[in-house]
PDB file of N, CA and C in Angstrom:
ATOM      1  N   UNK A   1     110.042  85.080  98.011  1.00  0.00           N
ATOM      2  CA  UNK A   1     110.173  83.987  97.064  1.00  0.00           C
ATOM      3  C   UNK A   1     109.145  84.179  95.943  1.00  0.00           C
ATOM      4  N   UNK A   2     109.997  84.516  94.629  1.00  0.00           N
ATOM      5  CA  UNK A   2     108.667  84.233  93.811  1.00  0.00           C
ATOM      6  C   UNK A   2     107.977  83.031  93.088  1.00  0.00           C
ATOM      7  N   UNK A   3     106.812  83.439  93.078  1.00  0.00           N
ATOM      8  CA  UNK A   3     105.756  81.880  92.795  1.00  0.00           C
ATOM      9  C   UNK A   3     106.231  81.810  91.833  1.00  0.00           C
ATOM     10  N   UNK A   4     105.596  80.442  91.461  1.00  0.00           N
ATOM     11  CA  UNK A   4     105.496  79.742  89.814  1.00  0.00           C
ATOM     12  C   UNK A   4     104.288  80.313  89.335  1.00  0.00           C
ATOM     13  N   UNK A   5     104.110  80.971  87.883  1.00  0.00           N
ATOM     14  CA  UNK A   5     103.154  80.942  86.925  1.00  0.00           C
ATOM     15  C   UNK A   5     102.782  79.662  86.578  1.00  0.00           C
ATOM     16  N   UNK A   6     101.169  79.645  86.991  1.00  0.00           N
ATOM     17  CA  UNK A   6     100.354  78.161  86.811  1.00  0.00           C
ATOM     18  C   UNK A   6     100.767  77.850  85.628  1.00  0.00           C
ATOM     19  N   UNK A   7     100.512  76.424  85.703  1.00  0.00           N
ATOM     20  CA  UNK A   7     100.676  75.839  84.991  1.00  0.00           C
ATOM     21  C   UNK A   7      99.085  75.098  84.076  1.00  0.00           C
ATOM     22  N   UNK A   8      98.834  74.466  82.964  1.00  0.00           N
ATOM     23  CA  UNK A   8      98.003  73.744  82.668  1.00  0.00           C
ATOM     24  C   UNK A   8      96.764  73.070  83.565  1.00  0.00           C
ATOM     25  N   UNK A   9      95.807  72.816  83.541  1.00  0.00           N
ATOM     26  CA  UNK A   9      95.546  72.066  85.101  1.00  0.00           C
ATOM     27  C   UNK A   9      95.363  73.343  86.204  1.00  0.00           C
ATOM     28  N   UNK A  10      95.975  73.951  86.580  1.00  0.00           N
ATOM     29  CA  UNK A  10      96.095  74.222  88.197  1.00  0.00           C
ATOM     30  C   UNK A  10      95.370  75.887  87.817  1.00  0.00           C
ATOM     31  N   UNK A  11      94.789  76.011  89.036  1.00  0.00           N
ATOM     32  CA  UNK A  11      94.020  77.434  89.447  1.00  0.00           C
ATOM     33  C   UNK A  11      94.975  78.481  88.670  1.00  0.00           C
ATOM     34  N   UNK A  12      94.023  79.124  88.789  1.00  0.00           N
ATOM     35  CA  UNK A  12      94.737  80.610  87.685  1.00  0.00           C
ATOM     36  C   UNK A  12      95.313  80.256  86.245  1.00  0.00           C
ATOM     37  N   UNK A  13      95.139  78.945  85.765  1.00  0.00           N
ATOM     38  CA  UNK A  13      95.882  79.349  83.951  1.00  0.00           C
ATOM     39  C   UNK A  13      94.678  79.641  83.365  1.00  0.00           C
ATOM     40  N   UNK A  14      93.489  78.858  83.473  1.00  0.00           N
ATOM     41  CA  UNK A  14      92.513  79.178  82.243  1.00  0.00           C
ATOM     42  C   UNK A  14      91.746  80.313  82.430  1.00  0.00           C
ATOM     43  N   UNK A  15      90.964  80.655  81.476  1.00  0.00           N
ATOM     44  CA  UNK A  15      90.466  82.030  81.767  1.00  0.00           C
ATOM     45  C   UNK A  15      89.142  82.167  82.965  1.00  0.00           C
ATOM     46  N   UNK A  16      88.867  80.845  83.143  1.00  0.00           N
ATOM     47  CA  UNK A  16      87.649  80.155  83.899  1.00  0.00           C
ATOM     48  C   UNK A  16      88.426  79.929  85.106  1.00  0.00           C
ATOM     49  N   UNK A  17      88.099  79.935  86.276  1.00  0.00           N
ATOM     50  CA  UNK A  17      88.825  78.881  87.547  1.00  0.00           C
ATOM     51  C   UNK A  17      87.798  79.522  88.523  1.00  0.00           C
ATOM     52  N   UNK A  18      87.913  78.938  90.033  1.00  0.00           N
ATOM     53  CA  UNK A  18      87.624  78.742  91.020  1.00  0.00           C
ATOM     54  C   UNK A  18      87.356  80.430  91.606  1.00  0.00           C
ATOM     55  N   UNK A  19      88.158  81.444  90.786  1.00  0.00           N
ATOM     56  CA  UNK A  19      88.135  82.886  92.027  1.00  0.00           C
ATOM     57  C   UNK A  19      87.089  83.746  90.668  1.00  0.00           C
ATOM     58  N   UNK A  20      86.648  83.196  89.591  1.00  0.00           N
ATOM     59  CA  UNK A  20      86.053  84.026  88.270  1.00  0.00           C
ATOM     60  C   UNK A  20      84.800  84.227  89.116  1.00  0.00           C
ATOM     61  N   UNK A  21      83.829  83.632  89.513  1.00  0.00           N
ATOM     62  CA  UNK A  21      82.715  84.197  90.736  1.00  0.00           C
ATOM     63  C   UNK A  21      82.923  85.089  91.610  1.00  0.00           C
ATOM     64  N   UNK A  22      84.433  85.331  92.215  1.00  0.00           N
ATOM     65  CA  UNK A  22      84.514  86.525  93.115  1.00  0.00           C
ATOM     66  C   UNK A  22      84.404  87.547  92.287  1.00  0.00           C
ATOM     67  N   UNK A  23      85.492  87.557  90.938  1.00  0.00           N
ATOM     68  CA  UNK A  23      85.928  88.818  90.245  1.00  0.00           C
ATOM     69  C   UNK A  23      84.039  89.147  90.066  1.00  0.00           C
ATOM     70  N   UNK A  24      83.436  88.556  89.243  1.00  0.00           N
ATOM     71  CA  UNK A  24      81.885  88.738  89.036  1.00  0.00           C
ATOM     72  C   UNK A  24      81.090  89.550  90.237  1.00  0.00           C
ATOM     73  N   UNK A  25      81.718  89.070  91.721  1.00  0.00           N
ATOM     74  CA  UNK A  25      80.594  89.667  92.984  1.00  0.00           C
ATOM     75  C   UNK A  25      81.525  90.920  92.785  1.00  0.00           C
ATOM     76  N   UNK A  26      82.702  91.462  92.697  1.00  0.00           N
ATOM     77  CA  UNK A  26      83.320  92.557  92.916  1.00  0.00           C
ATOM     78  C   UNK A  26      82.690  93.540  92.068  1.00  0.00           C
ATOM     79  N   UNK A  27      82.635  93.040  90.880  1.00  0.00           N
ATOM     80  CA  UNK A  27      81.883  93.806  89.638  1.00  0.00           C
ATOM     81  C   UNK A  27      80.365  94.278  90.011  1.00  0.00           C
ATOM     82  N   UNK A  28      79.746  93.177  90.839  1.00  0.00           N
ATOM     83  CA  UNK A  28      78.340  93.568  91.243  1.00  0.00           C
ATOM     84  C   UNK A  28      78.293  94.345  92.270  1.00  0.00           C
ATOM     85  N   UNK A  29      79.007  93.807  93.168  1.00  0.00           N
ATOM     86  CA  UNK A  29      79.147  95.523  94.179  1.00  0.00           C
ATOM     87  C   UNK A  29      79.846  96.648  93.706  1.00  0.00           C
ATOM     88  N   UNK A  30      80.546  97.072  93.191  1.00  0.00           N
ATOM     89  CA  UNK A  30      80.755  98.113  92.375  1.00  0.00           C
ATOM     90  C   UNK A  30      79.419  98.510  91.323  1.00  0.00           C
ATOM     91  N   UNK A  31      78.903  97.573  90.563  1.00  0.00           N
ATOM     92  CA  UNK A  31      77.846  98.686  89.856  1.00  0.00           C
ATOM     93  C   UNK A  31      76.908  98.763  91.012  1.00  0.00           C
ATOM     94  N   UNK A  32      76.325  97.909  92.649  1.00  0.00           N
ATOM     95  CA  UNK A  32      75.421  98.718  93.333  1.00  0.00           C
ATOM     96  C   UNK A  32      75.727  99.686  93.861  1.00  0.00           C
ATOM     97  N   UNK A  33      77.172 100.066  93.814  1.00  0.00           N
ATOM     98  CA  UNK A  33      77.567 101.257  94.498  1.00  0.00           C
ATOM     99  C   UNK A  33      77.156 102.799  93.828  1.00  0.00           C
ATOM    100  N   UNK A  34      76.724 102.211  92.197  1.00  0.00           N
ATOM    101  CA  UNK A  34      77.150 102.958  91.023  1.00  0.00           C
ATOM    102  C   UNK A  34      78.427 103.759  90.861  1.00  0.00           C
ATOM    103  N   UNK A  35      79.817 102.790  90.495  1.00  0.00           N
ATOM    104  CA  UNK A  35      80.765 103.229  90.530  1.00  0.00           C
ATOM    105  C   UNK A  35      81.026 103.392  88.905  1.00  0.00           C
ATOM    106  N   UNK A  36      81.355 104.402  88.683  1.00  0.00           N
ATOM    107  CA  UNK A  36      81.274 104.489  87.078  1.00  0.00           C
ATOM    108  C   UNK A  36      82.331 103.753  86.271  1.00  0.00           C
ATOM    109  N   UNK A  37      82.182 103.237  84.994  1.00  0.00           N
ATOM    110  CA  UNK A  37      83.003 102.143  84.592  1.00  0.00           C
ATOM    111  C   UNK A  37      83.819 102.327  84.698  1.00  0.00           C
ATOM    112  N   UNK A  38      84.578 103.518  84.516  1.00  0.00           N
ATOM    113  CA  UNK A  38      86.366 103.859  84.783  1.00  0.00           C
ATOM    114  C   UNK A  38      86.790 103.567  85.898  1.00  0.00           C
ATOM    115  N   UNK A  39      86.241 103.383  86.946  1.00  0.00           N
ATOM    116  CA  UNK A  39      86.518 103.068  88.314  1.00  0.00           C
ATOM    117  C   UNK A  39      86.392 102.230  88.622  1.00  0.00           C
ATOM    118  N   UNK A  40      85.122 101.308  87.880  1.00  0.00           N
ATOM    119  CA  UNK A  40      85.162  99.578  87.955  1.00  0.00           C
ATOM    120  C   UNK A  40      86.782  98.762  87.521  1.00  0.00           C
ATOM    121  N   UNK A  41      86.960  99.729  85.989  1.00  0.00           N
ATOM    122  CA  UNK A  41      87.802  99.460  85.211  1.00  0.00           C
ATOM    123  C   UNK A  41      89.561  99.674  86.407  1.00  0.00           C
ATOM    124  N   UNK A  42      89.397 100.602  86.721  1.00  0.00           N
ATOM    125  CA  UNK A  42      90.406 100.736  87.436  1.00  0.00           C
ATOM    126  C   UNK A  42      91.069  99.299  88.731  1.00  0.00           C
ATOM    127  N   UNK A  43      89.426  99.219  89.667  1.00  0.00           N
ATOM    128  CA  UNK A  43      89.580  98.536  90.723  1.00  0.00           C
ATOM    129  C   UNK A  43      90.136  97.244  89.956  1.00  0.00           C
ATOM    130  N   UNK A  44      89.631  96.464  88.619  1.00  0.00           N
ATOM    131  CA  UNK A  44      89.525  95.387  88.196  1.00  0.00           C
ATOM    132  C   UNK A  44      91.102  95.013  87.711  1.00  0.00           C
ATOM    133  N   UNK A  45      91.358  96.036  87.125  1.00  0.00           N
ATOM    134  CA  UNK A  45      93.215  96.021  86.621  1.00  0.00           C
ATOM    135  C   UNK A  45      94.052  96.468  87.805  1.00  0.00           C
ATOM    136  N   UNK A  46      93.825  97.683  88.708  1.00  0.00           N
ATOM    137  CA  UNK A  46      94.432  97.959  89.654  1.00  0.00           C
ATOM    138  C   UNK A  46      94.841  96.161  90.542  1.00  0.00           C
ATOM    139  N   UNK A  47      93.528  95.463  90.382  1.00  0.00           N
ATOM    140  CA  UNK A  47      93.891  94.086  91.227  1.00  0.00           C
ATOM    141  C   UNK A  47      94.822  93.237  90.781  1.00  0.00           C
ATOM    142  N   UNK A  48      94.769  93.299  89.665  1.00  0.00           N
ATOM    143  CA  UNK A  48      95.920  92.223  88.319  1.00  0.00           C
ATOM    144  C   UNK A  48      96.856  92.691  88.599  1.00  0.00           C
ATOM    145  N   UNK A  49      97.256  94.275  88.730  1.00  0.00           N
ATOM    146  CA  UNK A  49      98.441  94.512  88.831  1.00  0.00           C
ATOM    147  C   UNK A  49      99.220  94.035  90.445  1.00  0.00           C
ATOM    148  N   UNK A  50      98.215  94.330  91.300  1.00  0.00           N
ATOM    149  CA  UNK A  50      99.162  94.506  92.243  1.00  0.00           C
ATOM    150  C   UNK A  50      99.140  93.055  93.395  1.00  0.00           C
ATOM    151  N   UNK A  51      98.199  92.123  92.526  1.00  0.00           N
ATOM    152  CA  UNK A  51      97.977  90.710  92.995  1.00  0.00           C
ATOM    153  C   UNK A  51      99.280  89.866  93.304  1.00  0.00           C
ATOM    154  N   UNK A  52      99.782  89.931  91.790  1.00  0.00           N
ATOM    155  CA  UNK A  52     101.368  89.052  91.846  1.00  0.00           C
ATOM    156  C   UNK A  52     102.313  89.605  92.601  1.00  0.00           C
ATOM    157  N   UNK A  53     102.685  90.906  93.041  1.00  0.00           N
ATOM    158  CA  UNK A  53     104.151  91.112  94.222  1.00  0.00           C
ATOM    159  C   UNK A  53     103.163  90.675  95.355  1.00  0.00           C
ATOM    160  N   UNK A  54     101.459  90.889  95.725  1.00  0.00           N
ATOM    161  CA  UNK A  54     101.137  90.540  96.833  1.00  0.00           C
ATOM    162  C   UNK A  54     101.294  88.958  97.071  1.00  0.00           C
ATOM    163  N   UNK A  55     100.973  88.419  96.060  1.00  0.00           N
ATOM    164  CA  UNK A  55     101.501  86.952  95.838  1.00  0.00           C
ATOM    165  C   UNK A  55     102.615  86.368  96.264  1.00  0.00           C
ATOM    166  N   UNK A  56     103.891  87.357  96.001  1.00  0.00           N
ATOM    167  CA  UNK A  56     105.351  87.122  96.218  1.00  0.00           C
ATOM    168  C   UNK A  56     105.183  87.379  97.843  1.00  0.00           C
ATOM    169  N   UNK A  57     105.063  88.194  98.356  1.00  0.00           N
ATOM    170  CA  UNK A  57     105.135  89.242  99.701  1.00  0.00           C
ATOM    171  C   UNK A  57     104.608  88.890 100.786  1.00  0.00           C
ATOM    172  N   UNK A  58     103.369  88.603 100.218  1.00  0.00           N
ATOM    173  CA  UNK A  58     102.091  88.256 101.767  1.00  0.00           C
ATOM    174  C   UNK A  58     101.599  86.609 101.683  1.00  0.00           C
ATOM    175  N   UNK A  59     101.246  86.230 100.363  1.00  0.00           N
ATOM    176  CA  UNK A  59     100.648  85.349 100.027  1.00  0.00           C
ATOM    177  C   UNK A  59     101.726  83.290  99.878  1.00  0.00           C
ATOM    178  N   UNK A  60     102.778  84.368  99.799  1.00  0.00           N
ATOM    179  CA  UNK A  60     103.875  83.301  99.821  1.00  0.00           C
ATOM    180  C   UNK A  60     103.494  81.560 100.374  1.00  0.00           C
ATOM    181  N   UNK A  61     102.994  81.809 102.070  1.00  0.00           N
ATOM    182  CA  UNK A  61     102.647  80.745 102.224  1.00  0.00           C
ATOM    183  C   UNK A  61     101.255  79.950 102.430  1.00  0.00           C
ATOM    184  N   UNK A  62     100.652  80.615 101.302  1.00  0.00           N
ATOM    185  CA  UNK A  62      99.464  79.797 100.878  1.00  0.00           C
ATOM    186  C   UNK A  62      99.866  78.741 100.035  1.00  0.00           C
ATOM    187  N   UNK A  63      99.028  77.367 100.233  1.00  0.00           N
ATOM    188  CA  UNK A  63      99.463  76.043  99.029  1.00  0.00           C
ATOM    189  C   UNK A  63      98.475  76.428  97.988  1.00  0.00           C
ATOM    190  N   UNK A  64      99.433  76.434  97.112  1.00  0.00           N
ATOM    191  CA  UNK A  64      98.262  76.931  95.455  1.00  0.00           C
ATOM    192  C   UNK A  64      98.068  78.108  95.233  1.00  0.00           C
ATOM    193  N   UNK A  65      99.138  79.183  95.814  1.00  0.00           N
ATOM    194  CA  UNK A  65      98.946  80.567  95.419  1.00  0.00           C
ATOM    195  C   UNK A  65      99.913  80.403  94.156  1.00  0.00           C
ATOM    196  N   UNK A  66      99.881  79.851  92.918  1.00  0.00           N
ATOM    197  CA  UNK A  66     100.752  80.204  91.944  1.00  0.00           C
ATOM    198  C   UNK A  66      99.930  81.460  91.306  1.00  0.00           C
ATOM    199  N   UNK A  67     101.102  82.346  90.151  1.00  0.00           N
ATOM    200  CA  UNK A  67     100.487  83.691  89.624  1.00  0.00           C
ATOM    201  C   UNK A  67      99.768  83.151  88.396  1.00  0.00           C
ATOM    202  N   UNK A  68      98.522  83.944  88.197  1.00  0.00           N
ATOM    203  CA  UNK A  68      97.725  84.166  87.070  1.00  0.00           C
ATOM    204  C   UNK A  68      98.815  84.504  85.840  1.00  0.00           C
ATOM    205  N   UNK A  69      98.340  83.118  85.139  1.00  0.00           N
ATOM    206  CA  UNK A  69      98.581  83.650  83.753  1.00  0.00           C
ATOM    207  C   UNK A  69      98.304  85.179  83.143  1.00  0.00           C
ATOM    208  N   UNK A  70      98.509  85.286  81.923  1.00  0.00           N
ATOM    209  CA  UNK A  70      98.512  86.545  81.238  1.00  0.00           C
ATOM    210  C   UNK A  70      97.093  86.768  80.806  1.00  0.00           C
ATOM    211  N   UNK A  71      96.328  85.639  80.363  1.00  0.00           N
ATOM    212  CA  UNK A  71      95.228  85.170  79.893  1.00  0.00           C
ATOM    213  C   UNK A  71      93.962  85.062  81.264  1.00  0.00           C
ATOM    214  N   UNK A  72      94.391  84.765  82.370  1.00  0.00           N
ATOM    215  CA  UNK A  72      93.485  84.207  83.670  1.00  0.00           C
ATOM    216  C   UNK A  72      93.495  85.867  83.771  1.00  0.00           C
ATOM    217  N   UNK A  73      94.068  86.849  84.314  1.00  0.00           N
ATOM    218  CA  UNK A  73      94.389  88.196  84.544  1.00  0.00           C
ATOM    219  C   UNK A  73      93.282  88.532  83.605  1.00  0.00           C
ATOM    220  N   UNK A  74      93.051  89.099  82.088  1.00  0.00           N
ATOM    221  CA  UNK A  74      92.349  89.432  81.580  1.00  0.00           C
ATOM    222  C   UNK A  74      91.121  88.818  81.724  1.00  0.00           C
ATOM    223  N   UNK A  75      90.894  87.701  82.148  1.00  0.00           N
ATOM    224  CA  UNK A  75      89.876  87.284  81.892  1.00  0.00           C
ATOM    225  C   UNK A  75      88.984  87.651  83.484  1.00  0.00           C
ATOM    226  N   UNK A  76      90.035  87.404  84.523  1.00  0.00           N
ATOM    227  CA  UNK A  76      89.615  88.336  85.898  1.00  0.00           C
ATOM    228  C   UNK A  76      89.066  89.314  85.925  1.00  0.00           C
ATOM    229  N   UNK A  77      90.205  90.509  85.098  1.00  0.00           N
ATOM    230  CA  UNK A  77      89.152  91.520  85.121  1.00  0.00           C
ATOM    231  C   UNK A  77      87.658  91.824  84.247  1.00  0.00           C
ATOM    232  N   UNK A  78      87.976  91.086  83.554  1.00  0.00           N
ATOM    233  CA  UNK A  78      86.942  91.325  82.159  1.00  0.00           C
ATOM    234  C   UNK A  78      85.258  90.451  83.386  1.00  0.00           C
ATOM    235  N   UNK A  79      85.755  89.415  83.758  1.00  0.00           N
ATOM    236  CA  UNK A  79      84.587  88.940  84.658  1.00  0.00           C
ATOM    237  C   UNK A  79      83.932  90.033  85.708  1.00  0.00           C
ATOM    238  N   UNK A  80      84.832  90.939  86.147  1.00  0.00           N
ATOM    239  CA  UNK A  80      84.620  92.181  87.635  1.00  0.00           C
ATOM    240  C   UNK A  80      83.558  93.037  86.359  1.00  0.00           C
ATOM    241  N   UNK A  81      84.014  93.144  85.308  1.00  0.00           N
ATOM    242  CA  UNK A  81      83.590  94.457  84.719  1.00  0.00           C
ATOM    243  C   UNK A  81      82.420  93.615  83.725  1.00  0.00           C
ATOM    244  N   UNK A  82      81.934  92.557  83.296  1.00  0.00           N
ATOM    245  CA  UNK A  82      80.643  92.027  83.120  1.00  0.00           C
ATOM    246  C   UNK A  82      79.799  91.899  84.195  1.00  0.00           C
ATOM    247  N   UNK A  83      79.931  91.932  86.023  1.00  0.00           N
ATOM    248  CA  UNK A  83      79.428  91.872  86.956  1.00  0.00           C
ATOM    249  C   UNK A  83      79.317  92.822  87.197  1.00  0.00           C
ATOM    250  N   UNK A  84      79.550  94.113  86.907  1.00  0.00           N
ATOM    251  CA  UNK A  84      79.268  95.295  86.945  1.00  0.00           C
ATOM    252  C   UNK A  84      78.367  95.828  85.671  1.00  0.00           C
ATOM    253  N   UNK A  85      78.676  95.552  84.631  1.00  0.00           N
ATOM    254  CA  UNK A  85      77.755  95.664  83.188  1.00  0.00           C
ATOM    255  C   UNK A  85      76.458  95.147  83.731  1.00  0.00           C
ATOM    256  N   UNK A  86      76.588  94.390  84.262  1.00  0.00           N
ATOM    257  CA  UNK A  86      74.671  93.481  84.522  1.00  0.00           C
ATOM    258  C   UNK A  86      74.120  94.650  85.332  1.00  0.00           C
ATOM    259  N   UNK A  87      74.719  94.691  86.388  1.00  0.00           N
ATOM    260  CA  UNK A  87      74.142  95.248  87.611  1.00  0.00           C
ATOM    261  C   UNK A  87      73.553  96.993  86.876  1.00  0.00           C
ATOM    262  N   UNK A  88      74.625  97.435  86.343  1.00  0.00           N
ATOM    263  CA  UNK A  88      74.659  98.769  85.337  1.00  0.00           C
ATOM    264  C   UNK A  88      73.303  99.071  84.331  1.00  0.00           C
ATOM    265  N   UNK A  89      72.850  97.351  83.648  1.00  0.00           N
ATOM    266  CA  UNK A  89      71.744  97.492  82.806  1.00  0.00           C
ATOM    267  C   UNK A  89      70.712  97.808  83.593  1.00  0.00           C
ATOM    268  N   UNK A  90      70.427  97.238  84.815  1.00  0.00           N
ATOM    269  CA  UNK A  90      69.436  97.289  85.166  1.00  0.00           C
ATOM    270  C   UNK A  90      68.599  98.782  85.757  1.00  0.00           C
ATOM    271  N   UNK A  91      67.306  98.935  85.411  1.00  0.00           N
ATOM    272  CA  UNK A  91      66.794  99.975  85.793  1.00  0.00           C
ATOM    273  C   UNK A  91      67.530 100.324  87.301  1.00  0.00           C
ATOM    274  N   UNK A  92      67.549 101.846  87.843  1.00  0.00           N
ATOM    275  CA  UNK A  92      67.332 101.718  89.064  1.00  0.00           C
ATOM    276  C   UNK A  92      66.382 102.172  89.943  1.00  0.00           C
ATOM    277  N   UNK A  93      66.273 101.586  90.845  1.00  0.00           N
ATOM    278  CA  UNK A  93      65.190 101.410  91.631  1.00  0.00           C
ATOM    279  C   UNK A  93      64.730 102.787  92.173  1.00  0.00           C
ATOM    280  N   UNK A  94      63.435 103.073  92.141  1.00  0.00           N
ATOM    281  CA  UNK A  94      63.190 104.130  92.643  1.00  0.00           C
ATOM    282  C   UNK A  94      63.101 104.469  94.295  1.00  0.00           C
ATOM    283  N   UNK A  95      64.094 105.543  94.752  1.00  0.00           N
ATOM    284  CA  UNK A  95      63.868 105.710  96.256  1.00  0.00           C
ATOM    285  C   UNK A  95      62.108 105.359  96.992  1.00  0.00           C
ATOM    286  N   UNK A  96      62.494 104.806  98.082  1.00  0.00           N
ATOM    287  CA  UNK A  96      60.790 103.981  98.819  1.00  0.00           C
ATOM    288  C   UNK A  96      60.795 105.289  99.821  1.00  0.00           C
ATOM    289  N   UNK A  97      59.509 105.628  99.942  1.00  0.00           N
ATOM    290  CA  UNK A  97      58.665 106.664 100.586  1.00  0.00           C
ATOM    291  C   UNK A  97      57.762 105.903 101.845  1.00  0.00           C
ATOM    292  N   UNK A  98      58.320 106.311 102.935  1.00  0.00           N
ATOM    293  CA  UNK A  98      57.618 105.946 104.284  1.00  0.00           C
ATOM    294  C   UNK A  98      56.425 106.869 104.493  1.00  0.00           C
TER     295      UNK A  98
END
């Protein structure tokens, strides 16, 4: 069954909602991994893409799984890959000597 694209109001239309803190921790474990941006970039769109048939498929009977707007999607990934930009600026730490 496929979902409804949110609507106004409800999780996933604005570019802000309730899961923009996960996309952000995904981004931060990826830059502690030091995964290089193309691969951040990848994991972050690879998820947009393959979110909505998982939506249709697996997710079906969750209440409030409607699909990300066109706008919530970009803004998902763009949050994974600023949570990775932070983590990226920062010096890294020098290996500790026992």
């Amino acid at each position: 069954m496929a979902r409804k694209t949110a609507l106004p109001g409800e999780v996933n239309y604005g570019l802000i909602d309730r899961w923009t803190i996960g996309h952000v921790g995904v981004g931060t474990w990826l830059g502690l991994l030091r995964v290089p941006w193309w691969g951040a970039l990848i994991v972050a769109v690879g998820w947009e893409i393959i979110e909505r048939p998982l939506k249709d498929r697996v997710f079906y009977k969750m209440t409030g799984a409607t699909q990300d707007t066109l706008g919530n999607s970009i803004a998902d990934a763009a949050a994974t890959m600023i949570g990775w930009g932070v983590i990226r600026m920062l010096p890294p730490q020098p290996a500790r000597v026992k």
